[in-house]
Protein backbone atom coordinates (compact mmCIF):
# COMPACT_ATOMS: atom_id res chain seq x y z
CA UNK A 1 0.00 0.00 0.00
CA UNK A 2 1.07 3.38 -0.77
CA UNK A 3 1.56 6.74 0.82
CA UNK A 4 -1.04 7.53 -1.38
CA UNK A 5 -3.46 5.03 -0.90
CA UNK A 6 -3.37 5.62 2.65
CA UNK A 7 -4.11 8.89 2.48
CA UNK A 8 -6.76 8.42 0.28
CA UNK A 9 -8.02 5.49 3.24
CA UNK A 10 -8.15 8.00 6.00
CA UNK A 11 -9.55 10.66 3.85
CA UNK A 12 -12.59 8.24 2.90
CA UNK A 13 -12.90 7.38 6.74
CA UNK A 14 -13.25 10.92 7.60
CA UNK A 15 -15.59 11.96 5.01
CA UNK A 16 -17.59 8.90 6.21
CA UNK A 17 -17.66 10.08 9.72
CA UNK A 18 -18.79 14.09 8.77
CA UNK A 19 -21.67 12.45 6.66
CA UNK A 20 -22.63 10.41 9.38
CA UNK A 21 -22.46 13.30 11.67
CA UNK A 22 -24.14 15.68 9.34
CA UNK A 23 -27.12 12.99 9.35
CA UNK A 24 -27.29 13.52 13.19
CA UNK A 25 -27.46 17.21 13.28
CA UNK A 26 -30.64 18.79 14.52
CA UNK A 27 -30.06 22.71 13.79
CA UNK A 28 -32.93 24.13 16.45
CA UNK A 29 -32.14 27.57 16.01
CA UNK A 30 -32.28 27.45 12.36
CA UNK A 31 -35.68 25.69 12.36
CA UNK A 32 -37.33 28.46 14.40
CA UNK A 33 -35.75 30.84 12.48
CA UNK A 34 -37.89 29.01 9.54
CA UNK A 35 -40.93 28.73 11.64
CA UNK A 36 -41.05 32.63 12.18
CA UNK A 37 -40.76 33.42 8.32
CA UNK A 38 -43.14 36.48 7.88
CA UNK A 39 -43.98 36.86 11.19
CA UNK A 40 -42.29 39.58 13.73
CA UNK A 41 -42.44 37.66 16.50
CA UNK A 42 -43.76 34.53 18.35
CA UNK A 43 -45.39 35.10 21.83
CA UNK A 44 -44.90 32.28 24.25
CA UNK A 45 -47.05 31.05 26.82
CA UNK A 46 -46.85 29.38 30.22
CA UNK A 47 -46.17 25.48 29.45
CA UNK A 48 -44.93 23.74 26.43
CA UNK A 49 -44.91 26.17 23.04
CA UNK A 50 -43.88 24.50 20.03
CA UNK A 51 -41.48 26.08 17.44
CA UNK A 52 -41.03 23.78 14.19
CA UNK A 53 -41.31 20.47 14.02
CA UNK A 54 -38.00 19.62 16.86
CA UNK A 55 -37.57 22.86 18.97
CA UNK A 56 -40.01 23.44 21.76
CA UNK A 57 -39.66 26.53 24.54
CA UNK A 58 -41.49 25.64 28.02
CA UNK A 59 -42.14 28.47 30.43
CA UNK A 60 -43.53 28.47 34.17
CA UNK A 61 -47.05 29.30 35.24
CA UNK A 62 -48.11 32.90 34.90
CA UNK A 63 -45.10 33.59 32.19
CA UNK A 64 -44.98 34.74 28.72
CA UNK A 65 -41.77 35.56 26.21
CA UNK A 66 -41.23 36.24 22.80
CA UNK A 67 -38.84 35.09 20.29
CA UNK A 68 -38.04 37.25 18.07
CA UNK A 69 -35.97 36.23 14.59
CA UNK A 70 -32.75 38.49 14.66
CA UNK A 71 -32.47 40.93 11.71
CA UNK A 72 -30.25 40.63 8.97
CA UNK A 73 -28.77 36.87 10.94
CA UNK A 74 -29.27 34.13 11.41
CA UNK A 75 -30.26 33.79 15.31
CA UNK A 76 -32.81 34.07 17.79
CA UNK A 77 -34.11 36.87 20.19
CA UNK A 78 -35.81 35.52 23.38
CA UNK A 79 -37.24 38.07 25.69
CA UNK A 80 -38.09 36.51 29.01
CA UNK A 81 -39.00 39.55 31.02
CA UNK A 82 -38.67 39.85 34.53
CA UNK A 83 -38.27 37.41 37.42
CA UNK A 84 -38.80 34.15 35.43
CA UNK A 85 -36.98 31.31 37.51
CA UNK A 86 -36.90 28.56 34.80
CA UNK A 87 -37.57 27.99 31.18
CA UNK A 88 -36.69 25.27 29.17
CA UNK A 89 -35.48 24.81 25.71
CA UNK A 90 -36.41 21.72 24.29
CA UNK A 91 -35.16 19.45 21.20
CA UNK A 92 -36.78 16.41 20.11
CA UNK A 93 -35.29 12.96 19.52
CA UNK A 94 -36.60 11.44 15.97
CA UNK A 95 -38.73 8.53 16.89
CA UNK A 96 -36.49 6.00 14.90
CA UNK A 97 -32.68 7.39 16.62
CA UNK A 98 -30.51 5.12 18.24
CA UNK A 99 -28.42 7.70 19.28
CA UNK A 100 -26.49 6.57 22.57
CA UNK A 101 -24.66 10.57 22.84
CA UNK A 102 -26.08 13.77 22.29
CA UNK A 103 -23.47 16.89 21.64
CA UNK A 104 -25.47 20.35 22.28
CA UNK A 105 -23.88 23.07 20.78
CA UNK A 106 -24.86 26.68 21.82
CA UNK A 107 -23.90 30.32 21.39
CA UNK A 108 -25.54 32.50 23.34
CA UNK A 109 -25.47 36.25 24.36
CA UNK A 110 -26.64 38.20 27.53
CA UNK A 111 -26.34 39.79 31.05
CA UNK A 112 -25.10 37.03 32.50
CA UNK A 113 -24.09 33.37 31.98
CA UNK A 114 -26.51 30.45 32.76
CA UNK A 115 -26.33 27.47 34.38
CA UNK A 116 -28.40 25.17 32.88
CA UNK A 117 -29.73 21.38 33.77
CA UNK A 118 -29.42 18.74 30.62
CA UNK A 119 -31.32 15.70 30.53
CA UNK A 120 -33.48 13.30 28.42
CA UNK A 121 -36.77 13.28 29.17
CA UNK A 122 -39.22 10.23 28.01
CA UNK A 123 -42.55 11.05 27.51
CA UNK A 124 -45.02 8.54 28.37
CA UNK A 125 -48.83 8.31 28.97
CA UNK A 126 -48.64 8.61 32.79
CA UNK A 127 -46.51 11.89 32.45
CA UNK A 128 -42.78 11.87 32.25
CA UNK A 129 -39.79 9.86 33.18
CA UNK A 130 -36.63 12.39 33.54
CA UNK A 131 -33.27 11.05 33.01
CA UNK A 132 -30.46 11.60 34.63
CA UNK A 133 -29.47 15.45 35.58
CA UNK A 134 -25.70 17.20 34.37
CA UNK A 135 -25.02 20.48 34.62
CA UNK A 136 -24.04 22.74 31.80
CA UNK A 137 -22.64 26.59 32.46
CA UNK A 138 -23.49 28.37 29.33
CA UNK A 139 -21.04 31.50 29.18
CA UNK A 140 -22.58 35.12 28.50
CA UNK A 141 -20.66 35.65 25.29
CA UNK A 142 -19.68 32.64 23.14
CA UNK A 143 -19.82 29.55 22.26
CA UNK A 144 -20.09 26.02 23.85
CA UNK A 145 -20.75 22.45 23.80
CA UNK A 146 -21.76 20.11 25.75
CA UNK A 147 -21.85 16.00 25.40
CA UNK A 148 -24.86 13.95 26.58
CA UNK A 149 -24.97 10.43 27.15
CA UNK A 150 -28.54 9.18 26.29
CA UNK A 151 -30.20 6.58 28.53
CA UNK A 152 -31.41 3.69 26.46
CA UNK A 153 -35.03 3.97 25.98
CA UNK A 154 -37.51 1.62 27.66
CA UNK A 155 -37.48 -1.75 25.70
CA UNK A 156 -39.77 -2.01 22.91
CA UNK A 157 -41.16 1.72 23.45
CA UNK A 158 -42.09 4.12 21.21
CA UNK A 159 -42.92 6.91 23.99
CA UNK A 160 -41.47 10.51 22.77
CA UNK A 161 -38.12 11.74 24.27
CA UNK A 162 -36.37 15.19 24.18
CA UNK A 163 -33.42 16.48 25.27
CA UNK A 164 -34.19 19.18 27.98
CA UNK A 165 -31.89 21.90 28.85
CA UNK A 166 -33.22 23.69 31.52
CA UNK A 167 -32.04 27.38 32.12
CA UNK A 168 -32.18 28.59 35.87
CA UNK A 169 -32.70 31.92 36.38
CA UNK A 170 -32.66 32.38 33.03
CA UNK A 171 -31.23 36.18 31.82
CA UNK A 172 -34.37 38.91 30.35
CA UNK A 173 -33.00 38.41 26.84
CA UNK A 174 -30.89 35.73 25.74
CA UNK A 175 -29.73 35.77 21.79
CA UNK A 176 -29.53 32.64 20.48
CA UNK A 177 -27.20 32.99 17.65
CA UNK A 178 -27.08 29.21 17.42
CA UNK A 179 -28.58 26.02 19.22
CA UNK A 180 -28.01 22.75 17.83
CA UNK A 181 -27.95 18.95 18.69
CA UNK A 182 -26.17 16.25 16.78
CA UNK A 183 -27.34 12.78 17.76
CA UNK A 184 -24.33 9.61 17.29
């Protein structure tokens, strides 16, 4: 084998592994973007609000926000007023994944940092069965990610599940310039 071969080898293997990434790659932020096409803004309500077909917001009792597309980029605007001490941001696991790690990749912008709870959360008919909780500070100006090992899924179930990062005291306005999962 030559130099060139081998090259050629490794080059094939890593192509391989982007596609197979790329296939996992659930760009939330992108998708609401989408979802808010011709429309100022989205106004949240307490509970579960549903933004495109993956990304889901979930606010306490009593609360509303808005998400608002950010002009001329790509990004989100969310405007969670005053006093709110939780909200989730939610990202749904395709039905037919077999995904056994989750990497969450956010940049976010705002007053302060946030220190967020990530889990997997199983839906089922009774309510919900919450995985296990990691923690996940989210810096105030830039970029990070974060890797998730996902529980297996109850044998032979086809319950829902979602990845749930949940923001504590989450800041008034956190810009979302990009939220993403990739499922492996």
């Amino acid at each position: 084998m030559t130099i060139y071969d081998t090259a050629l080898r490794n080059f094939e293997a890593a192509a391989a592994i982007l596609t197979s990434l790329q296939a996992g790659r659930i760009n939330l932020a992108e998708e609401a973007v989408d979802a808010l096409v011709g429309k100022p803004k989205l106004l949240l309500a307490e509970g579960y609000n549903d933004i495109g077909k993956s990304f889901g917001v979930c606010l306490p009792g009593g609360k509303k926000a808005e998400l608002i597309p950010q002009e001329g980029e790509t990004g989100l605007d969310l405007r969670a007023g005053s006093s709110m001490t939780w909200m989730t941001l939610e990202g749904a696991i395709p039905a037919q994944s077999t995904a056994t790690q989750c990497y969450l990749e956010i940049e976010a912008e705002g007053e302060s940092s946030i220190v967020a709870d990530v889990f997997v959360r199983e839906l089922t008919p009774g309510g919900a069965v919450d995985g296990p909780l990691n923690e996940w500070r989210i810096p105030s100006d830039g970029m990070t990610v974060f890797r998730l090992a996902m529980p297996e899924s109850s044998e032979g179930t086809t319950n829902p599940r979602r990845i749930i990062v949940h923001l504590r005291q989450p800041p008034r306005r956190i810009i979302l310039r990009r939220l993403a999962m990739t499922l492996f």
